[in-house]
C-alpha atoms as a PDB file:
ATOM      1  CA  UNK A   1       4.883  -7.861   2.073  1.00  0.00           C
ATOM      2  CA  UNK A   2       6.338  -6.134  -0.744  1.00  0.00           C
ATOM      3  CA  UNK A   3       5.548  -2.317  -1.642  1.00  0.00           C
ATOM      4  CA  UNK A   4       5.712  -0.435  -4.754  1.00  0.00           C
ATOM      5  CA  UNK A   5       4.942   3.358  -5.045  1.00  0.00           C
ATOM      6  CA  UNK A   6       4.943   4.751  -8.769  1.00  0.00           C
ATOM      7  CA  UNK A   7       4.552   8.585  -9.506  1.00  0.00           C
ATOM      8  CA  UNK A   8       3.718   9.297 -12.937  1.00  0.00           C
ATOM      9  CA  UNK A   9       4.280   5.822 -13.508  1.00  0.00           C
ATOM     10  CA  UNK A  10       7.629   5.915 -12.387  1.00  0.00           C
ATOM     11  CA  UNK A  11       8.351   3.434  -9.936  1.00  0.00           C
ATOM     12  CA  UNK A  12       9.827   5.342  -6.496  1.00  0.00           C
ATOM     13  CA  UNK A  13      12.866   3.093  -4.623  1.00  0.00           C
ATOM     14  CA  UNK A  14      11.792   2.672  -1.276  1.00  0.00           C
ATOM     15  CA  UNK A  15      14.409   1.309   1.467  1.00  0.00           C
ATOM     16  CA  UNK A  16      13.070  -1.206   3.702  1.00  0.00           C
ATOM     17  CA  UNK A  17      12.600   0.552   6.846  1.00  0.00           C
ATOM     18  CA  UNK A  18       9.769   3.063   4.190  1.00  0.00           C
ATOM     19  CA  UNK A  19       8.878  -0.180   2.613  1.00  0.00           C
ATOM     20  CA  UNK A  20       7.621  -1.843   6.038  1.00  0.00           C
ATOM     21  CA  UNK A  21       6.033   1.565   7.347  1.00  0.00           C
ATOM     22  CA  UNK A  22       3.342   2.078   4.294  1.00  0.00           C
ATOM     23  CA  UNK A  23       3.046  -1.826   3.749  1.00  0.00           C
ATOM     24  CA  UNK A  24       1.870  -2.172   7.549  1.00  0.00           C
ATOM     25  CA  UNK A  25      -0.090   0.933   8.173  1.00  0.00           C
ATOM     26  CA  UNK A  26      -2.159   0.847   4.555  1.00  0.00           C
ATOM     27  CA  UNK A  27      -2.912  -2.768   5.365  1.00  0.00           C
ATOM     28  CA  UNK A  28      -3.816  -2.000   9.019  1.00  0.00           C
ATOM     29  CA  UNK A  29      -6.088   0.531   7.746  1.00  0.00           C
ATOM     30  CA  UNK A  30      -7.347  -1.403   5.103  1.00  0.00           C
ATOM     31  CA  UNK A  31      -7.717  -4.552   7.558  1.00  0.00           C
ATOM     32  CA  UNK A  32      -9.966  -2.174   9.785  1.00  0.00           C
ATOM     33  CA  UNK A  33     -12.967  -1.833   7.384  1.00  0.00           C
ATOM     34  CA  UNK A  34     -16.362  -3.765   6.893  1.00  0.00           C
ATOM     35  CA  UNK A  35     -15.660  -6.811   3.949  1.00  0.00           C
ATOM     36  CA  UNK A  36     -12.232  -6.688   4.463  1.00  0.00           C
ATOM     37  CA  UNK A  37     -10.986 -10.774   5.592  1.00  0.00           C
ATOM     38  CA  UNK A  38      -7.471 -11.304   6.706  1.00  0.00           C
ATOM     39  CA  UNK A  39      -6.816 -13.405   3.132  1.00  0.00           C
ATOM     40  CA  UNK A  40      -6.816 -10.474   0.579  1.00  0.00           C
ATOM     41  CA  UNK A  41      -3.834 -10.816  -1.726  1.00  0.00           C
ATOM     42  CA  UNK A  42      -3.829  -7.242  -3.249  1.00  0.00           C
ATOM     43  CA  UNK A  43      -4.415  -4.110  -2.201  1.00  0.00           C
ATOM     44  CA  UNK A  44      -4.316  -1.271  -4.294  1.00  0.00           C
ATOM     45  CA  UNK A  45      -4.389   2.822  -3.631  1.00  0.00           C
ATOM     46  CA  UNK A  46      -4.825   5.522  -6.661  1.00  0.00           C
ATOM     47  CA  UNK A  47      -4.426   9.124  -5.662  1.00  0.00           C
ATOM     48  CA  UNK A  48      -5.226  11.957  -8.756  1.00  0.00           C
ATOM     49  CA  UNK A  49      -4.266  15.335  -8.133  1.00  0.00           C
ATOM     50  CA  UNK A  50      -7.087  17.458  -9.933  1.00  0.00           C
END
């Protein structure tokens, strides 16, 4: 899996031992709910700070 995190729109470096920690638990969380099939392609997480 790859993994990008941007901040701003800057993209963040991530080393791989980061990389495989937020690739596997966001899709293990995302893999958990209703509608969800094991061949999504994409997944993709906005957070706004208000």
């Amino acid at each position: 899996m790859e993994t990008t995190v941007r901040v701003d729109g800057v993209e963040i470096p991530l080393n791989e031992f980061v990389s495989k920690i937020l690739a596997g638990t966001v899709s293990g969380a995302v893999m958990s709910l209703r509608g969800v099939g094991e061949g999504w392609k994409k997944i993709e997480i906005e957070v706004r700070r208000s």
